[in-house]
N, C-alpha and C. Protein backbone atom coordinates (compact mmCIF):
# COMPACT_ATOMS: atom_id res chain seq x y z
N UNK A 1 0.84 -1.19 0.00
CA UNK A 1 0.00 0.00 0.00
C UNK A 1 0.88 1.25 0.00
N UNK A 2 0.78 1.91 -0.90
CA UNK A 2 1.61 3.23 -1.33
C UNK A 2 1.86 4.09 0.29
N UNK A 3 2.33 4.91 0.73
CA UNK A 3 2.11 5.80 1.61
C UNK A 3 1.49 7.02 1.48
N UNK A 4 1.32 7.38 0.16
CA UNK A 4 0.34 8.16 -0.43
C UNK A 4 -1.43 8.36 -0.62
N UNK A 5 -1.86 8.83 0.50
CA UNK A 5 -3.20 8.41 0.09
C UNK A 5 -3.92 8.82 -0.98
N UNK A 6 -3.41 9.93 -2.20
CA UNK A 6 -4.02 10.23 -3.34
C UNK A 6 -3.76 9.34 -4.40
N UNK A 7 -2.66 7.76 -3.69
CA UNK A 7 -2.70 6.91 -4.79
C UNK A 7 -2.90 5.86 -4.62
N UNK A 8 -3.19 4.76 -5.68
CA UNK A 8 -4.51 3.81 -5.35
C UNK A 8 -3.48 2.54 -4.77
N UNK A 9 -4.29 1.60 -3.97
CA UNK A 9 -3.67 0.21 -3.38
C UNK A 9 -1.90 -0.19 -4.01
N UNK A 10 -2.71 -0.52 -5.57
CA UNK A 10 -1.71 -1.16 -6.39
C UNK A 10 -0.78 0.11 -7.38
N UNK A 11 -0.67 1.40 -6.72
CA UNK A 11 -0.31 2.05 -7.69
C UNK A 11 1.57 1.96 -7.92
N UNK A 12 2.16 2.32 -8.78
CA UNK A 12 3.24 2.18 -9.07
C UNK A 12 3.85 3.44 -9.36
N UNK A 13 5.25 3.46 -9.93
CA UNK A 13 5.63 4.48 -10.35
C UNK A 13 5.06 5.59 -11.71
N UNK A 14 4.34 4.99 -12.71
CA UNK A 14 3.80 5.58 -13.75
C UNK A 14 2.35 6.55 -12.67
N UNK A 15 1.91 6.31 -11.31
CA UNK A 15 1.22 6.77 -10.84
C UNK A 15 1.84 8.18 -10.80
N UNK A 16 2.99 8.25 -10.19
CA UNK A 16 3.50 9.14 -10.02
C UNK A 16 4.47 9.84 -10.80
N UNK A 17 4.71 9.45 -12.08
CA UNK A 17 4.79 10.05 -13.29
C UNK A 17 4.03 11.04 -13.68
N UNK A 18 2.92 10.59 -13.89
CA UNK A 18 1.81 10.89 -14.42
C UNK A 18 1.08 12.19 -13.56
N UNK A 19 1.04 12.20 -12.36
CA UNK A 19 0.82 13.06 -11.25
C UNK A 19 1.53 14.39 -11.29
N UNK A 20 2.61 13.98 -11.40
CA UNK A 20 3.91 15.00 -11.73
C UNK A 20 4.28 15.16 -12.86
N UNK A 21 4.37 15.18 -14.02
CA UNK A 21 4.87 15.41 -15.18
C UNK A 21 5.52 16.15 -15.08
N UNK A 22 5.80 17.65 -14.41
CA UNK A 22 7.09 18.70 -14.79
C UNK A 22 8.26 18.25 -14.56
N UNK A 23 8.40 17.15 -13.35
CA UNK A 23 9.32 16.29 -12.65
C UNK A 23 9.55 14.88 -13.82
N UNK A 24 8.63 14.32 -14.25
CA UNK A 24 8.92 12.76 -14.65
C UNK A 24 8.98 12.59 -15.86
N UNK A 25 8.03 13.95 -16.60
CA UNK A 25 8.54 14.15 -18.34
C UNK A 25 9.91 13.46 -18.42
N UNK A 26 10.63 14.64 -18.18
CA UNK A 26 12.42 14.79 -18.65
C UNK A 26 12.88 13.56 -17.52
N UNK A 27 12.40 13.04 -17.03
CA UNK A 27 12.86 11.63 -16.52
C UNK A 27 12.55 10.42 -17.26
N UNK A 28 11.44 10.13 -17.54
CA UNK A 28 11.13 9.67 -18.95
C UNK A 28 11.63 9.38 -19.63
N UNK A 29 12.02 10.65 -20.40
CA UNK A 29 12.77 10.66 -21.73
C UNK A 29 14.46 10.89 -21.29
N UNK A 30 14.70 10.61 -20.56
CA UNK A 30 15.93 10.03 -20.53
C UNK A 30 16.25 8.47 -20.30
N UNK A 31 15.14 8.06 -19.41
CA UNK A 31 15.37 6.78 -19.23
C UNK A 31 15.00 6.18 -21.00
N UNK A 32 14.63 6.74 -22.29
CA UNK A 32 13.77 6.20 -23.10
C UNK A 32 15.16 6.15 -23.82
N UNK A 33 16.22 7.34 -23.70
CA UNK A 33 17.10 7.80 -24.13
C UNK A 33 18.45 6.55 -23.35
N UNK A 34 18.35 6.38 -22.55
CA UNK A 34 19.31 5.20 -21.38
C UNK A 34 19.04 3.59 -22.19
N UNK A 35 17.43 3.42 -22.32
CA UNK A 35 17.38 2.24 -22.21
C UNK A 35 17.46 1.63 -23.78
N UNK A 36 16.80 2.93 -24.21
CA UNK A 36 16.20 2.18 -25.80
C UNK A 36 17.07 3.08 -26.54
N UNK A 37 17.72 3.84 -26.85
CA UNK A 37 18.79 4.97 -27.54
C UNK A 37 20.03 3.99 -28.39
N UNK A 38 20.82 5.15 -28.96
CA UNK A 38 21.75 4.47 -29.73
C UNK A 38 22.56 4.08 -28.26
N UNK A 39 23.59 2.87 -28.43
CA UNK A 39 24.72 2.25 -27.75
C UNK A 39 25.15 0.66 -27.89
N UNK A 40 26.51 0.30 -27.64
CA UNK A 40 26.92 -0.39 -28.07
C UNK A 40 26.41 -1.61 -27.45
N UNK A 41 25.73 -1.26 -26.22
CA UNK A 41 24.85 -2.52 -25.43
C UNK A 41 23.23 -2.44 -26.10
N UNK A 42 22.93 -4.19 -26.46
CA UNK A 42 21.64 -3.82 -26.80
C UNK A 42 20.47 -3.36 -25.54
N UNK A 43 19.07 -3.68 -26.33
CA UNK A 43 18.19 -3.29 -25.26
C UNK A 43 18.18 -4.25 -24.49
N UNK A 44 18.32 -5.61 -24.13
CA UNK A 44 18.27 -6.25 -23.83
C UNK A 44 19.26 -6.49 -22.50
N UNK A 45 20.51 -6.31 -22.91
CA UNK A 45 21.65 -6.01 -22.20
C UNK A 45 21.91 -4.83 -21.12
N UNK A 46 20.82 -3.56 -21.51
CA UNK A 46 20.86 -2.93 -20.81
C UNK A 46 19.88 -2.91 -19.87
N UNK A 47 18.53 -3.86 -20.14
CA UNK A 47 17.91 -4.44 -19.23
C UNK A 47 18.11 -5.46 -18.14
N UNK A 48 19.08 -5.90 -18.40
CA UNK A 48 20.00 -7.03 -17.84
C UNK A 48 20.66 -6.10 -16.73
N UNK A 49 21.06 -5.37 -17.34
CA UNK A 49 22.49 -4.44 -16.30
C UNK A 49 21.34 -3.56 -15.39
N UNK A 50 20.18 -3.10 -15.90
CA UNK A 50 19.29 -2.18 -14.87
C UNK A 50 19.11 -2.78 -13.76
N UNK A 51 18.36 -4.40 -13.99
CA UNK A 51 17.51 -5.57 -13.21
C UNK A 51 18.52 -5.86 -12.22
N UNK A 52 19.49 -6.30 -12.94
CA UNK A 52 21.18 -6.15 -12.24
C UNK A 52 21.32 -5.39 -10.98
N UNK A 53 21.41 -4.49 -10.72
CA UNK A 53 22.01 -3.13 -10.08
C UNK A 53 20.99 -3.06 -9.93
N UNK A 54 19.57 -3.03 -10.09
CA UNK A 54 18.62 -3.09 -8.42
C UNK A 54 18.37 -3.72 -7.99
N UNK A 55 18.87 -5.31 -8.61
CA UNK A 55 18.97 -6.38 -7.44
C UNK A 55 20.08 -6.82 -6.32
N UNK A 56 20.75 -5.69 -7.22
CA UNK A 56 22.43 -5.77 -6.03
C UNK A 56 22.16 -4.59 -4.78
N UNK A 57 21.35 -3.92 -5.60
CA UNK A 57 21.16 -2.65 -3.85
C UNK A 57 20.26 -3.63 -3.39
N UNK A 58 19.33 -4.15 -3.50
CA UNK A 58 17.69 -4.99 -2.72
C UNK A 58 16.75 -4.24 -3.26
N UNK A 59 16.55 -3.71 -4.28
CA UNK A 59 15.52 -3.32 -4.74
C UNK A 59 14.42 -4.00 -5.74
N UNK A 60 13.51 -4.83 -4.69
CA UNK A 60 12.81 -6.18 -5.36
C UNK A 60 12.07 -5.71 -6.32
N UNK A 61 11.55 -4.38 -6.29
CA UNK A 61 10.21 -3.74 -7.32
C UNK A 61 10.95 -4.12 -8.92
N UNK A 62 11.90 -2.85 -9.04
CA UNK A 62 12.42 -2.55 -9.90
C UNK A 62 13.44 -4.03 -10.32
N UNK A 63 13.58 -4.90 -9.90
CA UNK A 63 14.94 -6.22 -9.95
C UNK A 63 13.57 -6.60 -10.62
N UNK A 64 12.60 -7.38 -10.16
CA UNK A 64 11.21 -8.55 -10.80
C UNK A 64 11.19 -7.86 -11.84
N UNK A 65 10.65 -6.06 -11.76
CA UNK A 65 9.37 -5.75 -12.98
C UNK A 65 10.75 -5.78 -14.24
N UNK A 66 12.24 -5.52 -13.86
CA UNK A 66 12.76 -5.07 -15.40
C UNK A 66 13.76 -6.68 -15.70
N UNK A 67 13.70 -7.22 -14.88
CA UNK A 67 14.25 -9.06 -14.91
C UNK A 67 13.45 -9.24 -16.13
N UNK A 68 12.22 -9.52 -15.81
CA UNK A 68 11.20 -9.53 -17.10
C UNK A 68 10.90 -9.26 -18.74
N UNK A 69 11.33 -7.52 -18.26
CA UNK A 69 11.62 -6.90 -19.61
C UNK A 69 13.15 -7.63 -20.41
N UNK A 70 14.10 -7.72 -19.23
CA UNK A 70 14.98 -8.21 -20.05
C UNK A 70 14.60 -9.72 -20.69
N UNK A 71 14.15 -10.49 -19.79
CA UNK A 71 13.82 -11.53 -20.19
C UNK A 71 13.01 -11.71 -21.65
N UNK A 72 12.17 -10.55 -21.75
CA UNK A 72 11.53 -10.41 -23.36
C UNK A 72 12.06 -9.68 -24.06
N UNK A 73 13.52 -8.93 -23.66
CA UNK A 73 14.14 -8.87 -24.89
C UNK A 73 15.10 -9.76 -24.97
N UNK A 74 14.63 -10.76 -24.65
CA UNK A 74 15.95 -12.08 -25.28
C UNK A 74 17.10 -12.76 -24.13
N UNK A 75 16.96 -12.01 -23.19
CA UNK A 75 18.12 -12.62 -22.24
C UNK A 75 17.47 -13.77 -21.66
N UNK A 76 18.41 -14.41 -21.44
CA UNK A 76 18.05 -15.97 -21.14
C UNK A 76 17.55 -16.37 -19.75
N UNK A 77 16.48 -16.42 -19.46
CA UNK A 77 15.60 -16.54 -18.16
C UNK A 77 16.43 -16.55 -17.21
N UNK A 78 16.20 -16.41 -15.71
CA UNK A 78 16.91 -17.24 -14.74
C UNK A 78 18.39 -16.38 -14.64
N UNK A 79 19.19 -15.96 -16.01
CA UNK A 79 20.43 -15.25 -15.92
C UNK A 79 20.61 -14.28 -14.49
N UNK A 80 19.78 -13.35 -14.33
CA UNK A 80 19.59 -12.56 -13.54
C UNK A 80 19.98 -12.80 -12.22
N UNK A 81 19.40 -13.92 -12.10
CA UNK A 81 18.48 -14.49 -10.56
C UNK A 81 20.32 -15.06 -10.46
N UNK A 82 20.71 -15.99 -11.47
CA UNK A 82 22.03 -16.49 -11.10
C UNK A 82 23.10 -15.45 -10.90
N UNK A 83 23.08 -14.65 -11.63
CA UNK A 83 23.67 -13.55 -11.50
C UNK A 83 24.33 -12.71 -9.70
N UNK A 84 22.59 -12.83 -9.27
CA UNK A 84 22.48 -12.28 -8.16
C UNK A 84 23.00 -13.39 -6.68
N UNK A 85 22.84 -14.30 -7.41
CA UNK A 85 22.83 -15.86 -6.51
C UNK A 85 25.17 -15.63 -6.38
N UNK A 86 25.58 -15.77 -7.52
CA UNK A 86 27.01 -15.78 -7.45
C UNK A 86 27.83 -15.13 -8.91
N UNK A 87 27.98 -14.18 -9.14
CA UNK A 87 28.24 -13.62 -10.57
C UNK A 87 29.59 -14.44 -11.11
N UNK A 88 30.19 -15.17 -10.02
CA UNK A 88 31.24 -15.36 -10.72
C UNK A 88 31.27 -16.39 -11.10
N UNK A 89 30.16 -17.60 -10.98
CA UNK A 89 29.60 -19.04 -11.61
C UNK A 89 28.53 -18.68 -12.36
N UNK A 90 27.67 -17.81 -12.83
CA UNK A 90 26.65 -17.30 -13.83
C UNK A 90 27.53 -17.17 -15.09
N UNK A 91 26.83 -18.03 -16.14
CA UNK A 91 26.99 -18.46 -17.33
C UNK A 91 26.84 -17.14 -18.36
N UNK A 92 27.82 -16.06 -17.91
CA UNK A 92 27.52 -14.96 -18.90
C UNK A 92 28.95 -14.75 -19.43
N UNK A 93 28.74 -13.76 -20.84
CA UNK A 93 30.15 -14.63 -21.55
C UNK A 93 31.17 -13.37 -21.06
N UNK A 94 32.53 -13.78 -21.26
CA UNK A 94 33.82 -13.26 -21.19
C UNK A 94 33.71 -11.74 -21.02
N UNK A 95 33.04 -11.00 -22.22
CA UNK A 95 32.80 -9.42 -22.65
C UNK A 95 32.43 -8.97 -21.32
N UNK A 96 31.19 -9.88 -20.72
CA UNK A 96 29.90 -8.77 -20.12
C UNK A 96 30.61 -9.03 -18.37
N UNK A 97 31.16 -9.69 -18.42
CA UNK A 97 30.98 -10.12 -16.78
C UNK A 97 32.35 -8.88 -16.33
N UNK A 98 33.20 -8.30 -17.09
CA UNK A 98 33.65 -7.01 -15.61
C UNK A 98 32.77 -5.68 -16.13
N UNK A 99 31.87 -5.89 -17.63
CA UNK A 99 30.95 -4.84 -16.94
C UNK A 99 29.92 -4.79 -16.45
N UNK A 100 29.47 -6.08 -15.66
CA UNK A 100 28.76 -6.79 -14.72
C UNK A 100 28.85 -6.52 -13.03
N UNK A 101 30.91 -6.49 -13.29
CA UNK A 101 31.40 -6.57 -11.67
C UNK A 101 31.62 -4.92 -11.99
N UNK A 102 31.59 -4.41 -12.55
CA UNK A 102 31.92 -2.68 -12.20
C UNK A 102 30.50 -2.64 -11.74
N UNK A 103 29.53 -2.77 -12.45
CA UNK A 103 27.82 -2.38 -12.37
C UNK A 103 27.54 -3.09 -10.57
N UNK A 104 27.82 -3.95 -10.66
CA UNK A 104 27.94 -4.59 -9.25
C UNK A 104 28.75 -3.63 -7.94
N UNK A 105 29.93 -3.24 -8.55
CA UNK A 105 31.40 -2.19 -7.12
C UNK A 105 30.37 -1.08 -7.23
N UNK A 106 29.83 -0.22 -8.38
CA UNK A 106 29.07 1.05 -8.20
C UNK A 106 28.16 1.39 -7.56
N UNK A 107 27.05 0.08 -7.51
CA UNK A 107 26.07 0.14 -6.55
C UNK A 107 26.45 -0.11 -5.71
N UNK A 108 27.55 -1.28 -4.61
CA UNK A 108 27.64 -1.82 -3.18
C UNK A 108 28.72 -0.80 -2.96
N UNK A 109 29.33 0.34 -3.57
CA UNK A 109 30.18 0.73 -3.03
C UNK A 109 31.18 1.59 -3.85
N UNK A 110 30.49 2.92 -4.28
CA UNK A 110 30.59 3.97 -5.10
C UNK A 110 31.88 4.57 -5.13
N UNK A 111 32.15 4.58 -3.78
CA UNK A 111 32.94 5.91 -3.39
C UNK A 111 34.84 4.68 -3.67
N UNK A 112 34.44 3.43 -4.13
CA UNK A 112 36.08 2.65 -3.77
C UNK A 112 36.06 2.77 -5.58
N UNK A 113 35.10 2.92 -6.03
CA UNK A 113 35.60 2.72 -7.64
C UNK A 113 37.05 3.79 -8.04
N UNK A 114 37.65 2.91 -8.94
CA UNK A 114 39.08 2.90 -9.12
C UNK A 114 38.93 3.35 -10.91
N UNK A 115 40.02 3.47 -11.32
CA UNK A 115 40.70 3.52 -12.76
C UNK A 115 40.92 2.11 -13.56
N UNK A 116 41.34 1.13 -11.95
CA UNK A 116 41.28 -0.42 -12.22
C UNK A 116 39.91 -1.31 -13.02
N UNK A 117 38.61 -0.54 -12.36
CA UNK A 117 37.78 -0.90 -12.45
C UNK A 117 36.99 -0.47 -13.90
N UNK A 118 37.68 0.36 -14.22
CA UNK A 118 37.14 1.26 -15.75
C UNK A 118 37.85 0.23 -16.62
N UNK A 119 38.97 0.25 -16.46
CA UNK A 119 39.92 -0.45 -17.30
C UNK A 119 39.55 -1.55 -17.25
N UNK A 120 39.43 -2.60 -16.30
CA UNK A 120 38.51 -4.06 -17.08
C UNK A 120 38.02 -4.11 -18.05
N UNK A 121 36.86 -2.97 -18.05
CA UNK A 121 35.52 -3.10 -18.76
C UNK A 121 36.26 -2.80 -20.21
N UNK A 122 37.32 -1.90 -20.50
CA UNK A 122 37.59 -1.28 -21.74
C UNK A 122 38.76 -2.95 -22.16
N UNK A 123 39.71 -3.35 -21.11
CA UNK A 123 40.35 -4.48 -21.95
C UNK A 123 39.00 -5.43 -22.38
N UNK A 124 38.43 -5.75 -21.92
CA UNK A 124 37.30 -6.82 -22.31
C UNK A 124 36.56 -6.27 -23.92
N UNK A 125 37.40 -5.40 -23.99
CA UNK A 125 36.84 -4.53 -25.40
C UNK A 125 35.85 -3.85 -25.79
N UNK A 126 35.39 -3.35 -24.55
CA UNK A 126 34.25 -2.69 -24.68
C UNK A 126 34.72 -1.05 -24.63
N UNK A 127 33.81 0.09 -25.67
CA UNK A 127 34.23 1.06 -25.59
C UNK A 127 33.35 1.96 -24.36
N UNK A 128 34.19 3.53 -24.65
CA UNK A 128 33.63 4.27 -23.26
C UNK A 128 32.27 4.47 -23.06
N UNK A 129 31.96 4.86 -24.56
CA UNK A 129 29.89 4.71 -24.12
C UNK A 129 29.32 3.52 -23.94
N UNK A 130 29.80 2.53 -23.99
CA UNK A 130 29.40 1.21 -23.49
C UNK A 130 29.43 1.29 -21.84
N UNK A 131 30.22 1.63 -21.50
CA UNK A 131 30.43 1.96 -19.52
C UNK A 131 29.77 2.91 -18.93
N UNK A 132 29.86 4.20 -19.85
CA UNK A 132 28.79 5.52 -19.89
C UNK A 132 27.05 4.63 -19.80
N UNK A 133 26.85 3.63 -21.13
CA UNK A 133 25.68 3.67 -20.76
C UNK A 133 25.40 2.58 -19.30
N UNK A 134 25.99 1.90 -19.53
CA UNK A 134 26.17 0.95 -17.94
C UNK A 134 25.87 1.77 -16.74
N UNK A 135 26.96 2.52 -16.54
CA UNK A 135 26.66 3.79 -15.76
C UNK A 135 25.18 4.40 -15.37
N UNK A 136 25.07 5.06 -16.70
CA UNK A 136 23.46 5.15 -16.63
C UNK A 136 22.41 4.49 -16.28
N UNK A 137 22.80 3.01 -16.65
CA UNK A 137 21.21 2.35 -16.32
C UNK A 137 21.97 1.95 -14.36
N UNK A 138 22.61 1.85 -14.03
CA UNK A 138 22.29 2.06 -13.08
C UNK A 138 22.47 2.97 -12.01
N UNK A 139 22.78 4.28 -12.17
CA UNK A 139 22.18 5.08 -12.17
C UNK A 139 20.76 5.41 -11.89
N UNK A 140 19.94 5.08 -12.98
CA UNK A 140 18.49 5.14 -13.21
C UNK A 140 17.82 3.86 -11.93
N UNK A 141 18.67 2.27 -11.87
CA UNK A 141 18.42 1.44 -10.72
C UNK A 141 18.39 2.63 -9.84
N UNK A 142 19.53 3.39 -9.09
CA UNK A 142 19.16 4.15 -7.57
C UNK A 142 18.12 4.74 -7.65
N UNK A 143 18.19 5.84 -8.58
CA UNK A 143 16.96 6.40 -8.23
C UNK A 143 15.70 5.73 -8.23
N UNK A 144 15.57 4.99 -9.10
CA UNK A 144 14.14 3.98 -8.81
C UNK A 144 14.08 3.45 -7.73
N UNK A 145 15.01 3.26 -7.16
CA UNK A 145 14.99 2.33 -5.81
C UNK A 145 14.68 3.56 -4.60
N UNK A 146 15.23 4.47 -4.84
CA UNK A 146 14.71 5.76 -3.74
C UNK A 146 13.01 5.90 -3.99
N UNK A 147 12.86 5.94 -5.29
CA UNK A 147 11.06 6.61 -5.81
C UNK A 147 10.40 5.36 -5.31
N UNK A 148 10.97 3.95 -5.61
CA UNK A 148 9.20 3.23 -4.93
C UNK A 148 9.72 3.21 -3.66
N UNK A 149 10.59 2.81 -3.10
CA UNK A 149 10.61 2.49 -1.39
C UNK A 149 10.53 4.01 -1.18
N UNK A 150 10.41 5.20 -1.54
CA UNK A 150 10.06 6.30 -0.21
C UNK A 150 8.18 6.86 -0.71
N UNK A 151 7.63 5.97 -1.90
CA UNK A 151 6.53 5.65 -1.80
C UNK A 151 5.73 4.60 -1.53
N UNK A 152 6.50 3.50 -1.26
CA UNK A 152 5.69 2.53 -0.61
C UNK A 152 5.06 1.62 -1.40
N UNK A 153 5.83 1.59 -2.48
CA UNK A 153 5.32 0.60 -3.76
C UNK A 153 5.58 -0.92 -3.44
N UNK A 154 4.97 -1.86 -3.55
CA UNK A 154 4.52 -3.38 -3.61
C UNK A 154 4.92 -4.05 -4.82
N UNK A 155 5.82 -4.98 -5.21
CA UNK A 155 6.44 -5.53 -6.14
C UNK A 155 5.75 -6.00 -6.71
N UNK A 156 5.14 -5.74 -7.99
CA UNK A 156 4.31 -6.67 -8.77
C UNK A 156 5.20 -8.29 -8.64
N UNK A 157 3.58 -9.27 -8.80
CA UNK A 157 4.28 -10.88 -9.25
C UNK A 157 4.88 -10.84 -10.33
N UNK A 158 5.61 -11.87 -10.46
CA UNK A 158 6.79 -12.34 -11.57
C UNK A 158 5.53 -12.08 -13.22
N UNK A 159 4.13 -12.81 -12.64
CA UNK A 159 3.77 -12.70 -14.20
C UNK A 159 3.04 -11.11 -14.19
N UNK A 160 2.62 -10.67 -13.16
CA UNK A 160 2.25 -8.98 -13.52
C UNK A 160 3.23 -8.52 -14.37
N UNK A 161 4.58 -8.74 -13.68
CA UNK A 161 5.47 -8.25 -14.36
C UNK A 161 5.93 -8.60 -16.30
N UNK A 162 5.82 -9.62 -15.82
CA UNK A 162 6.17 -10.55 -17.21
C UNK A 162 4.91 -9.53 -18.55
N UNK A 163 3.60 -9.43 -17.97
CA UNK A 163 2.52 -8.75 -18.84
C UNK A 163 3.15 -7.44 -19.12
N UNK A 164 3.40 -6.64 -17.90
CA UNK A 164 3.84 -5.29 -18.10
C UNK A 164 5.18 -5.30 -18.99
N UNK A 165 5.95 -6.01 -19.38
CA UNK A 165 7.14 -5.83 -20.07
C UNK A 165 6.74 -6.12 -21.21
N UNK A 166 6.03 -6.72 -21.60
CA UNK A 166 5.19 -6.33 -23.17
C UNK A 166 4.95 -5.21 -23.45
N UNK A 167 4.46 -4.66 -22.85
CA UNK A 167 3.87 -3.24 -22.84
C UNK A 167 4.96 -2.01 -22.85
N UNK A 168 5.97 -2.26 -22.25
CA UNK A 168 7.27 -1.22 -21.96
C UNK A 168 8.30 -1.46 -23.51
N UNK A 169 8.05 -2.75 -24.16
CA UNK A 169 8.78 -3.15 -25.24
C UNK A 169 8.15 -2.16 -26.52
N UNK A 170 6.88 -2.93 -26.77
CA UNK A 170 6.08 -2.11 -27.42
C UNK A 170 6.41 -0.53 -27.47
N UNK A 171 5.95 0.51 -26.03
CA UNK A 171 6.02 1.81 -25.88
C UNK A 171 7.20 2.18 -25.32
N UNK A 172 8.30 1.92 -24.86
CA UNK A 172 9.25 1.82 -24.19
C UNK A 172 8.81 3.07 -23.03
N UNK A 173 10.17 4.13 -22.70
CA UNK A 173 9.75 4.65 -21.62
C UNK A 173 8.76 5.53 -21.42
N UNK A 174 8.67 6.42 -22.83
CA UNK A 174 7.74 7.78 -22.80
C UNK A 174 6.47 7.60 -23.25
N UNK A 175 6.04 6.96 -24.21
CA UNK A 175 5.00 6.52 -24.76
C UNK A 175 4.06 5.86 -24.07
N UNK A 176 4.64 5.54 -22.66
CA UNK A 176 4.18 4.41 -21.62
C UNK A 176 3.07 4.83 -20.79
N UNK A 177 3.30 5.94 -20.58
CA UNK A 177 2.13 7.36 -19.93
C UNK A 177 1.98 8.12 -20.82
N UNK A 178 0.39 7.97 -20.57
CA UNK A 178 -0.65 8.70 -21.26
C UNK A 178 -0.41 10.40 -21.23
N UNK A 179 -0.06 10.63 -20.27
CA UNK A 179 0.37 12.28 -19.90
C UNK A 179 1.34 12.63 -20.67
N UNK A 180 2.47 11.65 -21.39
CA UNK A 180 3.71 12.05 -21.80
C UNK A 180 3.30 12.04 -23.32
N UNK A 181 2.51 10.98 -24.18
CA UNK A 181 2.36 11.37 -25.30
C UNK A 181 2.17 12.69 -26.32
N UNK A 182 3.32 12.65 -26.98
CA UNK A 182 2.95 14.01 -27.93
C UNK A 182 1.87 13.69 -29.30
């Protein structure tokens, strides 16, 4: 139950999008710009790295509802969950896993990130907007994780979720609220 009483039982963050628009517009459309935009990680991958990094802070809302999305853009079920279980026995290939463990040091522990830790990600051959967008999506994990836990949001089930990531694929971030359509 939200802590908000102008919002309903089951409401979520698009509640409060939508409520606020001067605030969640240009939030929006950056996350539309983060998730779905040009970069060298697909959408998929960067759904992976979001679900990622709010399941490494404990942020169950945002870890289920975008596990999902990644899961329908192609990442291989379950990855996540193993991911979170032990990253360094999760079956993900060579490229992704130190920009997995940077996405991992940033969230548990911001302030120790190193030059060491940049540099993995770039020998593994990945370039700088590839880490830039990494960065970003989680990034976008904290703050989501501040917006439902200091409203009191309730984790949709695995298949609420699973429905709603149809829907986020389809419209991605901006198109998603009715208030934001141009």
């Amino acid at each position: 139950m939200p802590f908000f009483k102008s919002l309903a039982h089951d409401a979520g963050p698009p509640a409060v999008y939508t409520k606020y628009p001067a605030i969640y517009e240009p939030w929006s459309q950056m996350s539309q710009a983060t998730m779905n935009g040009p970069s060298p990680l697909t959408q998929g991958e960067r759904e992976l790295i979001f679900s990622y990094a709010a399941g490494v802070a404990g942020c169950e809302y945002v870890y289920v509802a975008h596990s999902e999305v990644a899961y329908a853009w192609g990442i291989e079920r379950g990855l996540i969950e193993r991911l979170l279980e032990n990253p360094d026995t999760a079956n993900v290939g060579a490229k992704l896993k130190p920009l997995l463990a940077f996405v991992r040091k940033v969230m548990l522990t911001p302030n120790a990130m190193t030059q060491a830790d940049a540099d993995a990600v770039f020998a593994a051959g990945w370039e700088e907007q590839a880490l830039q967008d990494a960065i970003a999506a989680a990034g976008r994990a904290a703050f989501m994780q501040r917006l439902v836990a200091g409203h009191g949001f309730i984790p949709h089930s695995r298949e609420e979720a699973a429905k709603r990531a149809k829907r986020r694929i389809e419209h991605g971030y901006v198109n998603l609220y009715p208030a934001f359509r141009k």
